[in-house]
PDB file of N, CA and C in Angstrom:
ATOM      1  N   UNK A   1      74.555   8.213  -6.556  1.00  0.00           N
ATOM      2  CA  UNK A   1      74.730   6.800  -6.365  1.00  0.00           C
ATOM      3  C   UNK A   1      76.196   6.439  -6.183  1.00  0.00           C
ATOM      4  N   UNK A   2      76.675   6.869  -6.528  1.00  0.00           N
ATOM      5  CA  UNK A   2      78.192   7.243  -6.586  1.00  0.00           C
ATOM      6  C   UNK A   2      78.705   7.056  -5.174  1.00  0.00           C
ATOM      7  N   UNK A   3      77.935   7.542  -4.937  1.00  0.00           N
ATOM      8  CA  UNK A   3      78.570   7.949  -3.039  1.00  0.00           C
ATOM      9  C   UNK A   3      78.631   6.627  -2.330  1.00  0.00           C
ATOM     10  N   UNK A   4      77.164   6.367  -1.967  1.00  0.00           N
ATOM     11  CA  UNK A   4      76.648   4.742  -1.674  1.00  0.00           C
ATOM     12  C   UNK A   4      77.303   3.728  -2.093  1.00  0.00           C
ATOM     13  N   UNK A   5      77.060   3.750  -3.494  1.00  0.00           N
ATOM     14  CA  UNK A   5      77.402   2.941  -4.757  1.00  0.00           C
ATOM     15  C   UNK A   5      75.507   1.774  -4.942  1.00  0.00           C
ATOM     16  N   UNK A   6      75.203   1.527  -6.078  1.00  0.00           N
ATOM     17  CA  UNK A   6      74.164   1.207  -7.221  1.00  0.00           C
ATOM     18  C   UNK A   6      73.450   0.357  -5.838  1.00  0.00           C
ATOM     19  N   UNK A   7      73.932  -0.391  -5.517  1.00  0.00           N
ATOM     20  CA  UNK A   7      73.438  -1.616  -5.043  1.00  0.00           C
ATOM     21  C   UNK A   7      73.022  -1.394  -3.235  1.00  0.00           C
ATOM     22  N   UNK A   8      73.248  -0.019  -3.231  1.00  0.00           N
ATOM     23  CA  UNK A   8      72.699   0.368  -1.716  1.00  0.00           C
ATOM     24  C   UNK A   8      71.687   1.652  -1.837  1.00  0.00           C
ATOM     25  N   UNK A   9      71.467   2.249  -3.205  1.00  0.00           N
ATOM     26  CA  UNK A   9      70.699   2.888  -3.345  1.00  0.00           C
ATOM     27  C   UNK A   9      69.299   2.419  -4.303  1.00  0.00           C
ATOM     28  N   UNK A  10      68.024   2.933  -3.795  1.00  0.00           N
ATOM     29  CA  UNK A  10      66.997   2.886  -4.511  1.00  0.00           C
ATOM     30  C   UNK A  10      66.434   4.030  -5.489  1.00  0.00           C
ATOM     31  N   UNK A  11      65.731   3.839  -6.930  1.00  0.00           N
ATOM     32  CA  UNK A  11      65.473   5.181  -7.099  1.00  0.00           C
ATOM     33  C   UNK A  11      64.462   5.105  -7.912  1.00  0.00           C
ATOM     34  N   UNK A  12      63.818   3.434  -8.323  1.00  0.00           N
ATOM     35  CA  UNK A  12      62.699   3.116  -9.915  1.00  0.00           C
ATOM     36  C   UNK A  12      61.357   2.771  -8.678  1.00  0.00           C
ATOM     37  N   UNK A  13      60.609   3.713  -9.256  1.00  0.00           N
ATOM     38  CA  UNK A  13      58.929   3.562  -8.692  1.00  0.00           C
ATOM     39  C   UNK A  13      58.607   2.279  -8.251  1.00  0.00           C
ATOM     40  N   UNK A  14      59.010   1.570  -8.852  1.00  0.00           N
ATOM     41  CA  UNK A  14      58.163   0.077  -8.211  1.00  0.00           C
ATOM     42  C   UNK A  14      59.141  -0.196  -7.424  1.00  0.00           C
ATOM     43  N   UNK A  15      59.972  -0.598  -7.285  1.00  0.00           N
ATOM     44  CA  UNK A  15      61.046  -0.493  -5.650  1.00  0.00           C
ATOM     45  C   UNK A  15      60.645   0.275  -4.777  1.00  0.00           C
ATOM     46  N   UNK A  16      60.255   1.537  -5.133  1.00  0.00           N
ATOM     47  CA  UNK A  16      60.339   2.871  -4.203  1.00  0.00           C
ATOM     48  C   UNK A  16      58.651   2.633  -3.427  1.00  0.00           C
ATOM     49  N   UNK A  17      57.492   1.845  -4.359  1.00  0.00           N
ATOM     50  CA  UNK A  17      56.422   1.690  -3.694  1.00  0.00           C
ATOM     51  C   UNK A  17      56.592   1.218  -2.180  1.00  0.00           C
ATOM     52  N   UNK A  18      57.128   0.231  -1.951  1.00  0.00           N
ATOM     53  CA  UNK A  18      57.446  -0.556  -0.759  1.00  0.00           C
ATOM     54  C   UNK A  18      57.584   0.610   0.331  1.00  0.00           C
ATOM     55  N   UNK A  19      58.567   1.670  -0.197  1.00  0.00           N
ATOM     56  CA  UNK A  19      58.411   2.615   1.234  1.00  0.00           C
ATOM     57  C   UNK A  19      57.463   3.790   1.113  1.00  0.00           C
ATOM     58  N   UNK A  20      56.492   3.680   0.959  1.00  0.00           N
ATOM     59  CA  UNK A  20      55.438   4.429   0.838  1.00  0.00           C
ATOM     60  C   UNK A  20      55.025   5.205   1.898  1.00  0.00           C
ATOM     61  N   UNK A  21      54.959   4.366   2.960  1.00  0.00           N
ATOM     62  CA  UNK A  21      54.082   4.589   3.825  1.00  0.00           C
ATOM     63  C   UNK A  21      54.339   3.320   4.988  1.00  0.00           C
ATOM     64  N   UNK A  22      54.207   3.623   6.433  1.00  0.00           N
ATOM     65  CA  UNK A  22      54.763   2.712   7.401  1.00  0.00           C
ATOM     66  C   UNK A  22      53.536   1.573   7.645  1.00  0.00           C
ATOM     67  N   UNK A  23      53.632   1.015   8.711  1.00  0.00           N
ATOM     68  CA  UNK A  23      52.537  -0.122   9.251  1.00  0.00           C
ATOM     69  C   UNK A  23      51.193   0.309   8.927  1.00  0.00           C
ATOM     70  N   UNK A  24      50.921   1.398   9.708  1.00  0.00           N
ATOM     71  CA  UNK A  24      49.681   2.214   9.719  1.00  0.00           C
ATOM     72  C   UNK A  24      49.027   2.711   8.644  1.00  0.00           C
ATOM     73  N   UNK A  25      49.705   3.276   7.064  1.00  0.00           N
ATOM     74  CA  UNK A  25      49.315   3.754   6.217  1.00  0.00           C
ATOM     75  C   UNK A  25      48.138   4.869   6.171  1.00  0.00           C
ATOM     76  N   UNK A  26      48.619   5.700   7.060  1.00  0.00           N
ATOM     77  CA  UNK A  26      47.966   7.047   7.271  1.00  0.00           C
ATOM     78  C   UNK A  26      48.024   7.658   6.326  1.00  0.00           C
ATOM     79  N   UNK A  27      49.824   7.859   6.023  1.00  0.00           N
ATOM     80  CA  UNK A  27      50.134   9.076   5.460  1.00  0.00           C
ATOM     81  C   UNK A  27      50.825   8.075   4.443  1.00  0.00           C
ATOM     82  N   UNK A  28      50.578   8.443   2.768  1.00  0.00           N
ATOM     83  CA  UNK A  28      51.616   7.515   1.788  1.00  0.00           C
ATOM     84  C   UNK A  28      51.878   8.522   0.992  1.00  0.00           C
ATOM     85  N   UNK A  29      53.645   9.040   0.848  1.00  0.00           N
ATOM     86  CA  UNK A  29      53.962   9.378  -0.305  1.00  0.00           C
ATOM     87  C   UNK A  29      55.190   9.009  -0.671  1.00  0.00           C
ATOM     88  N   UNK A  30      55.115   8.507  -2.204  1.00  0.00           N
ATOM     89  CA  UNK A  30      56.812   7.662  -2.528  1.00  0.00           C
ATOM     90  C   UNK A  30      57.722   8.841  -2.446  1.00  0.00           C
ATOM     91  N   UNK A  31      58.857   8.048  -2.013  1.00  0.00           N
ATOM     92  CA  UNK A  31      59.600   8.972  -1.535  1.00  0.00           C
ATOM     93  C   UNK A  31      60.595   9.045  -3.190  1.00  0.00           C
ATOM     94  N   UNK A  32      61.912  10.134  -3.092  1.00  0.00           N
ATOM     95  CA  UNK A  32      62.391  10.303  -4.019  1.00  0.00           C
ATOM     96  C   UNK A  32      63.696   9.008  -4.294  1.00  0.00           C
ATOM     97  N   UNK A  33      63.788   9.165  -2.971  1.00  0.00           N
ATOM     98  CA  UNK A  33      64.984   7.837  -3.074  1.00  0.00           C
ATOM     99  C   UNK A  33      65.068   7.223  -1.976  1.00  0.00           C
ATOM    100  N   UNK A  34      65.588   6.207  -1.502  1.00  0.00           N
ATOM    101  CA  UNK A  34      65.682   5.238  -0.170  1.00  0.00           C
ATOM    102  C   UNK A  34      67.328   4.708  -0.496  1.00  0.00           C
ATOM    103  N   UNK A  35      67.684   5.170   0.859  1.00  0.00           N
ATOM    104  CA  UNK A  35      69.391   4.885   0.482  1.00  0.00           C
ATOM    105  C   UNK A  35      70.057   3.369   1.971  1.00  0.00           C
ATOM    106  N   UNK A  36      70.739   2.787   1.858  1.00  0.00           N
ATOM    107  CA  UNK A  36      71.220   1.684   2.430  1.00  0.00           C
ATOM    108  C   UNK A  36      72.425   2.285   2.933  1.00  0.00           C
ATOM    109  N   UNK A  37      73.012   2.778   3.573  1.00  0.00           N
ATOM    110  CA  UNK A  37      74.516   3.110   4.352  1.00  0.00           C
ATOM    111  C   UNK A  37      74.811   1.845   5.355  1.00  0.00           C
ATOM    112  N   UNK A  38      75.857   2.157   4.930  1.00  0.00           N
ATOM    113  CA  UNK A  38      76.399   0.570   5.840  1.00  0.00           C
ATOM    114  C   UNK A  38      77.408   1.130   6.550  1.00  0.00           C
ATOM    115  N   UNK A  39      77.605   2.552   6.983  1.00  0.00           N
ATOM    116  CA  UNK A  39      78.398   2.891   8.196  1.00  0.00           C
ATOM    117  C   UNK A  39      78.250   4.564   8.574  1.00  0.00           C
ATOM    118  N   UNK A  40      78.312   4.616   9.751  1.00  0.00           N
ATOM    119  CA  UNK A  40      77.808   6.066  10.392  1.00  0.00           C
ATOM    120  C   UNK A  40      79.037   7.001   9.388  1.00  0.00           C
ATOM    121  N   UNK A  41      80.094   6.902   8.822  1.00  0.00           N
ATOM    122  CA  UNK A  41      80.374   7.874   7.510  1.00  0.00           C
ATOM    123  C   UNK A  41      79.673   7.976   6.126  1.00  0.00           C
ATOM    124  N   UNK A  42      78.930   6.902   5.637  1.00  0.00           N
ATOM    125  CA  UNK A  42      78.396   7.130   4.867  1.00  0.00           C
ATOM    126  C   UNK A  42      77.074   8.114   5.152  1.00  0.00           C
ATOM    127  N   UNK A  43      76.490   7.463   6.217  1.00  0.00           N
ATOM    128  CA  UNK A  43      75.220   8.379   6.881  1.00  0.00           C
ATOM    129  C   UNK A  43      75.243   9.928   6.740  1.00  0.00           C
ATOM    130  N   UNK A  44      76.811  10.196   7.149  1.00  0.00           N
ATOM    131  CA  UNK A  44      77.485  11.685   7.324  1.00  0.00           C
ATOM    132  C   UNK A  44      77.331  12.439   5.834  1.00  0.00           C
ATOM    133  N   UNK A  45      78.204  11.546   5.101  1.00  0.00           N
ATOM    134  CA  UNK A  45      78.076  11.975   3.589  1.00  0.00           C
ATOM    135  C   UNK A  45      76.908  11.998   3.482  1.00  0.00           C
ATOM    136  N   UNK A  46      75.844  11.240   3.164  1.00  0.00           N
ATOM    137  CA  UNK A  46      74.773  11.479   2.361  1.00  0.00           C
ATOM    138  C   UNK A  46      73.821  12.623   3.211  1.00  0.00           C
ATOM    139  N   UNK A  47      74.038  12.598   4.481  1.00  0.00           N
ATOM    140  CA  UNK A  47      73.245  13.545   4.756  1.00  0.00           C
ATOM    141  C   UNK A  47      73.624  15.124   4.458  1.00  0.00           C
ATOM    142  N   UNK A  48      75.181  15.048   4.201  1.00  0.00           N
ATOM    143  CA  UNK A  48      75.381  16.687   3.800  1.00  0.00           C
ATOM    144  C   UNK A  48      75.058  17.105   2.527  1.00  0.00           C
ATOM    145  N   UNK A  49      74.988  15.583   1.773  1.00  0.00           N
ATOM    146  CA  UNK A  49      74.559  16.065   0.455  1.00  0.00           C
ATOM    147  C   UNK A  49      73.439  15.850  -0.035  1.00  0.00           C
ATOM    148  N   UNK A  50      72.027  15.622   1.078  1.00  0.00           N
ATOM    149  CA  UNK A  50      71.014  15.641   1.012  1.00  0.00           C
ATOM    150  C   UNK A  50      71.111  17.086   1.629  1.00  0.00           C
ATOM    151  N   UNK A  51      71.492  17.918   2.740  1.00  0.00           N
ATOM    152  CA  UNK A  51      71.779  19.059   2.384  1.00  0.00           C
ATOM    153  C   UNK A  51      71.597  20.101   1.914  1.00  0.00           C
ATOM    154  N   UNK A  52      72.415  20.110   0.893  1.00  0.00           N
ATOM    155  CA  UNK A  52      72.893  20.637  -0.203  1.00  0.00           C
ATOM    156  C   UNK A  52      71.638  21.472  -1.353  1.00  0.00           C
TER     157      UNK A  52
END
């Protein structure tokens, strides 16, 4: 969270329900986290340290 910082990351089950699953609801599984980047460097970071 650190990276992002608190308020652009998601990570408590009932928040995390919402992205379950898209329009269609074929396929639903909560995911582990849902992250907010607010610029193609943050994107960079989190993706190397999703990564990882």
């Amino acid at each position: 969270m650190d990276l992002l910082g608190v308020e652009n990351v998601i990570t408590d089950d009932i928040s995390l329900k919402v992205y379950e699953c898209d329009g269609a609801e074929f396929f639903k599984a909560l995911p582990d986290v849902v992250v907010f980047p607010d610029s193609a460097e943050e994107i960079s970071k989190f993706a190397k340290l999703a990564n990882k």
